[in-house]
PDB file of N, CA and C in Angstrom:
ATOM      1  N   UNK A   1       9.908  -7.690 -86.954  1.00  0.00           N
ATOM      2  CA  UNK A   1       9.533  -8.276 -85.679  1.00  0.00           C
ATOM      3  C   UNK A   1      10.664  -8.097 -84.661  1.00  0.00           C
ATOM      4  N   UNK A   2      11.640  -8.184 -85.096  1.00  0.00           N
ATOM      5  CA  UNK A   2      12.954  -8.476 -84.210  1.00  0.00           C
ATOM      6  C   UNK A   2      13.013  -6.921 -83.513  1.00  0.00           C
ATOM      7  N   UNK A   3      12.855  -5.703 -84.301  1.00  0.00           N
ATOM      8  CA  UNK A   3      13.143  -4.139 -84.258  1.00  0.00           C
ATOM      9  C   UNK A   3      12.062  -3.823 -83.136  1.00  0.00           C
ATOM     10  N   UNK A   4      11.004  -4.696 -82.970  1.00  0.00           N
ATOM     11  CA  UNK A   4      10.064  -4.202 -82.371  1.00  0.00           C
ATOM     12  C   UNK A   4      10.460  -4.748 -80.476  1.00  0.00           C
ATOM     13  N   UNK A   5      11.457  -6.004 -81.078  1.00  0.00           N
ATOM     14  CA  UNK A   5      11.591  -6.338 -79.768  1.00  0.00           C
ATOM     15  C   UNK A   5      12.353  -5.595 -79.089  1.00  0.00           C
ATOM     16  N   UNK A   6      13.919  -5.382 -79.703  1.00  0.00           N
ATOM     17  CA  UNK A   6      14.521  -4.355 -79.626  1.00  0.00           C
ATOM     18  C   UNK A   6      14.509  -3.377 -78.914  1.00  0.00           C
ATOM     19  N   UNK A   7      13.166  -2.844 -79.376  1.00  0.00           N
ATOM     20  CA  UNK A   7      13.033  -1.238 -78.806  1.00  0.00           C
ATOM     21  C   UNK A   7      12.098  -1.342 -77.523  1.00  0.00           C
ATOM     22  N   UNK A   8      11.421  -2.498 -77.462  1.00  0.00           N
ATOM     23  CA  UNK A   8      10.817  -2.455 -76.244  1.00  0.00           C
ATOM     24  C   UNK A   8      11.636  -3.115 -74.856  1.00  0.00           C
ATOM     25  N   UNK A   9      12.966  -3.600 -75.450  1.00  0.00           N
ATOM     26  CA  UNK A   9      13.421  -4.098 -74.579  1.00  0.00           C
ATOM     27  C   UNK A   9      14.874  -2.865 -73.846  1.00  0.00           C
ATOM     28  N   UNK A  10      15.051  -2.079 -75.206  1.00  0.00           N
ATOM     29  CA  UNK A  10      15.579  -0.742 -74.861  1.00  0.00           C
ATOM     30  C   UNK A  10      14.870   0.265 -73.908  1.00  0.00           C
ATOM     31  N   UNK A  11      13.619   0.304 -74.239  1.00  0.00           N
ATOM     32  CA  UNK A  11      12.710   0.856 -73.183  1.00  0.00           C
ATOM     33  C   UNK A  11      12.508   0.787 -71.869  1.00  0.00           C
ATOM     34  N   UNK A  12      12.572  -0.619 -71.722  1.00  0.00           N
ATOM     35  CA  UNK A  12      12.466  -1.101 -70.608  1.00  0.00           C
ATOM     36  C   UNK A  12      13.940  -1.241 -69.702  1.00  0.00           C
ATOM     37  N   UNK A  13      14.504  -1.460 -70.484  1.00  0.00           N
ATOM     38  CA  UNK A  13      16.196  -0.691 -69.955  1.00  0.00           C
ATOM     39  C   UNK A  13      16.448   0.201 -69.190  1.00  0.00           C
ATOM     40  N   UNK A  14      15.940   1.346 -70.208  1.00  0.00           N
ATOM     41  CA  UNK A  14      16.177   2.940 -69.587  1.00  0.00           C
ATOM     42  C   UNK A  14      15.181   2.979 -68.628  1.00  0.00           C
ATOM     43  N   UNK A  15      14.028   2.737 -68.535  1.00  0.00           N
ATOM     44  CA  UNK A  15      12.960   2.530 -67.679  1.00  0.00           C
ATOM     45  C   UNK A  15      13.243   2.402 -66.339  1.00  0.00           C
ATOM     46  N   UNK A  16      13.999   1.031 -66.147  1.00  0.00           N
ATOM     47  CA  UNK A  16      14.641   0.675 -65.284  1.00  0.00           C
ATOM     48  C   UNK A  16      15.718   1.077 -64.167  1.00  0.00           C
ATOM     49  N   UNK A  17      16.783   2.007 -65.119  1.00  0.00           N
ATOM     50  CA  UNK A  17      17.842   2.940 -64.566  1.00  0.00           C
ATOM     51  C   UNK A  17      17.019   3.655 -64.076  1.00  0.00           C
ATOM     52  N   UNK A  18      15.701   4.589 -64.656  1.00  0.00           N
ATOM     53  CA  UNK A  18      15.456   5.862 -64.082  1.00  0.00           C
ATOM     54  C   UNK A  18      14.607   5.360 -62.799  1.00  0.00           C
ATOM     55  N   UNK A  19      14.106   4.303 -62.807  1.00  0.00           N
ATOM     56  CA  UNK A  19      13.461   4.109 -61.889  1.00  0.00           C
ATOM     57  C   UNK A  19      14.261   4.072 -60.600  1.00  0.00           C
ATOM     58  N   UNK A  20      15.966   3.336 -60.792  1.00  0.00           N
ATOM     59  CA  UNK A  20      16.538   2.882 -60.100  1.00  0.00           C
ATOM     60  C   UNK A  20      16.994   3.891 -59.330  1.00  0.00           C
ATOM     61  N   UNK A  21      17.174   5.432 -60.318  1.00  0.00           N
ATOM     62  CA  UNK A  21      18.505   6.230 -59.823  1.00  0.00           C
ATOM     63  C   UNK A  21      17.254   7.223 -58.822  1.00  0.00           C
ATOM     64  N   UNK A  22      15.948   7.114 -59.203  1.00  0.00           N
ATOM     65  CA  UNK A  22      14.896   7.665 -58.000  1.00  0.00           C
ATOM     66  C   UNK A  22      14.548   7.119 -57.216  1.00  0.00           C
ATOM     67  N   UNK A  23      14.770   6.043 -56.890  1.00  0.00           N
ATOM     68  CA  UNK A  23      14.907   5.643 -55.794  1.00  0.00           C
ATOM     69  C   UNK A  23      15.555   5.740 -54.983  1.00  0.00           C
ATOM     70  N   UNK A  24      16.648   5.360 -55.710  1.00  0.00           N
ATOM     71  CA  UNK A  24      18.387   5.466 -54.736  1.00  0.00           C
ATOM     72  C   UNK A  24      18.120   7.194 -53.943  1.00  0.00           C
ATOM     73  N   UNK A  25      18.023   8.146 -55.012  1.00  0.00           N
ATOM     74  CA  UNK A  25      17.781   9.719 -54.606  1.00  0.00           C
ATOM     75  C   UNK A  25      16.684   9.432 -53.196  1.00  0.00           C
ATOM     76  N   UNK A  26      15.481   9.241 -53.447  1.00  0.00           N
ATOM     77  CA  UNK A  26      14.656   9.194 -52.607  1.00  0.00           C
ATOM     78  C   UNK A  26      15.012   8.642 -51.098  1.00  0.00           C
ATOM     79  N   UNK A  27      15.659   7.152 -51.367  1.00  0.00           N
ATOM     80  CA  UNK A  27      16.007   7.105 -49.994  1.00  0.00           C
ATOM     81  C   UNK A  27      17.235   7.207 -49.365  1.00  0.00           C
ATOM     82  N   UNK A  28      18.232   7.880 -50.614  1.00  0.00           N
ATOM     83  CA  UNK A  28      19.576   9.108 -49.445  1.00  0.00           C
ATOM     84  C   UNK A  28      18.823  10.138 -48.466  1.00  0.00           C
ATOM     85  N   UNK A  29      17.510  10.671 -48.942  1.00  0.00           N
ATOM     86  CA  UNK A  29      17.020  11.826 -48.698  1.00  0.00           C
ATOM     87  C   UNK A  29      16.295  11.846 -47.539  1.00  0.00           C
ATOM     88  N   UNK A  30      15.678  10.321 -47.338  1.00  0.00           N
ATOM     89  CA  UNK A  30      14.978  10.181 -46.342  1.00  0.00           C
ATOM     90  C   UNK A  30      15.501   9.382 -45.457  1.00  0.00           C
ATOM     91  N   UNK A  31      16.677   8.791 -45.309  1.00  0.00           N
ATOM     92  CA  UNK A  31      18.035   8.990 -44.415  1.00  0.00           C
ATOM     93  C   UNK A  31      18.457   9.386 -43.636  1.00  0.00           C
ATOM     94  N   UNK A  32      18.596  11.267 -44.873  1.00  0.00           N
ATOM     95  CA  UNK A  32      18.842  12.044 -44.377  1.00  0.00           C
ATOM     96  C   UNK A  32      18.304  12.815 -42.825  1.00  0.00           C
ATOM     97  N   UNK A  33      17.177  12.564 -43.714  1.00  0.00           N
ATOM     98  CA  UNK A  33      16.022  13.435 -42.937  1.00  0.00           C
ATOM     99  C   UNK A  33      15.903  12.832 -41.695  1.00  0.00           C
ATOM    100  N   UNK A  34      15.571  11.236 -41.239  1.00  0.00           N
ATOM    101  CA  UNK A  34      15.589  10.488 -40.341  1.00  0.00           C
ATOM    102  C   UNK A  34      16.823  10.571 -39.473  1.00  0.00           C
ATOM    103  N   UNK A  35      18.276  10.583 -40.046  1.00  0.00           N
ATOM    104  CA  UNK A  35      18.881  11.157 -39.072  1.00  0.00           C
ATOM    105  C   UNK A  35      19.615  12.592 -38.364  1.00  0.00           C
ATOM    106  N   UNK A  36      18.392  13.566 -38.950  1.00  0.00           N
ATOM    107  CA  UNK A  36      18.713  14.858 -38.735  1.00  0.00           C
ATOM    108  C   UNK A  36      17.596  14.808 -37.580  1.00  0.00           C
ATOM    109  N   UNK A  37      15.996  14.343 -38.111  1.00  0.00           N
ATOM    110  CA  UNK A  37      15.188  13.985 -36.976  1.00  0.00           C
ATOM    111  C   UNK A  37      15.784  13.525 -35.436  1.00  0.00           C
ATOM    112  N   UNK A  38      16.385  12.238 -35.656  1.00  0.00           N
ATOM    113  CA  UNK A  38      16.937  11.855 -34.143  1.00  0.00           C
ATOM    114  C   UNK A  38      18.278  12.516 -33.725  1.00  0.00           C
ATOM    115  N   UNK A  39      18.573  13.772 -34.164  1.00  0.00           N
ATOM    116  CA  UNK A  39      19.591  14.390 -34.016  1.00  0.00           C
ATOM    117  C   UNK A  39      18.782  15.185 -33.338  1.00  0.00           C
ATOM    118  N   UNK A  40      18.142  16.036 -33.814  1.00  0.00           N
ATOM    119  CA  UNK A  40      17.473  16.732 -32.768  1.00  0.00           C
ATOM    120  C   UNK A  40      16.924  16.122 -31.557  1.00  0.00           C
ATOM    121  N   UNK A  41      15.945  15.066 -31.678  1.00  0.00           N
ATOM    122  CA  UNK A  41      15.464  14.483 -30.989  1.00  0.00           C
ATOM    123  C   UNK A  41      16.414  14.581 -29.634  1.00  0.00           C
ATOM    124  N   UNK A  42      17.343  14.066 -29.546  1.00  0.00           N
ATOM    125  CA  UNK A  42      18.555  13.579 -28.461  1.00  0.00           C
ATOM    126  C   UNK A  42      18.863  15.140 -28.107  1.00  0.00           C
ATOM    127  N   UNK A  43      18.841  16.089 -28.694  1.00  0.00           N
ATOM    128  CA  UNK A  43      19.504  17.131 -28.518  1.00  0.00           C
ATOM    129  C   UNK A  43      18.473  17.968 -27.518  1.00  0.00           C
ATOM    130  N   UNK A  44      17.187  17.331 -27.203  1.00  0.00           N
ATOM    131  CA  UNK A  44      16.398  18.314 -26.396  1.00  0.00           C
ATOM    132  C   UNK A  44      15.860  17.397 -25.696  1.00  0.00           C
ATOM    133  N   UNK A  45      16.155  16.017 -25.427  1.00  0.00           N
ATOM    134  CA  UNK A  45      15.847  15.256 -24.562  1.00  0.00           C
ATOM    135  C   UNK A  45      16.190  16.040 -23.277  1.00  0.00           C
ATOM    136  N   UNK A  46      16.748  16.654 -22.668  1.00  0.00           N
ATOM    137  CA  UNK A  46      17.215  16.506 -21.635  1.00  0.00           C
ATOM    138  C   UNK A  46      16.275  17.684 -21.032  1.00  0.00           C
ATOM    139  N   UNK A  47      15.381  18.138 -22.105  1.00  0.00           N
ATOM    140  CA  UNK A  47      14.134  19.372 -21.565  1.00  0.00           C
ATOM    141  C   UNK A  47      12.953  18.420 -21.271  1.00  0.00           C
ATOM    142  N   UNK A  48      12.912  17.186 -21.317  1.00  0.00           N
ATOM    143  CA  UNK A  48      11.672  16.458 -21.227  1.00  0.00           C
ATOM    144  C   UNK A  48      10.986  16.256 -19.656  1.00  0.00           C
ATOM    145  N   UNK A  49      10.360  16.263 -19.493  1.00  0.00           N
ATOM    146  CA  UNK A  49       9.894  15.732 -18.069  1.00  0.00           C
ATOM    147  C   UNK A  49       8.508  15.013 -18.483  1.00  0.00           C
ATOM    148  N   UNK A  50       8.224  13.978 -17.498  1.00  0.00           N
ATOM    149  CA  UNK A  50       7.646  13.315 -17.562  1.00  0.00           C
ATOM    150  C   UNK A  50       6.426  13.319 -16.372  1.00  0.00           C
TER     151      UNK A  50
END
């Protein structure tokens, strides 16, 4: 009984990290992206007319 807990609680461990470390990845990336977006953005403002 005990082995069974064990391993599901090992599971849920590693589970956890991987979930954690794709996330973390995911939102460096979209960060990224967001401030490469308003980088440009600003960079061609000055072609705008209204």
């Amino acid at each position: 009984m005990n082995e069974k807990i064990y391993k599901a609680m090992n599971f849920a461990g590693i589970a956890s990290i991987a979930v954690g470390v794709v996330v973390t990845i995911v939102g460096i990336t979209a960060g990224i992206i967001t401030i490469v977006s308003g980088a440009r953005l600003l960079k061609w403002k000055k072609g705008l007319t209204f």
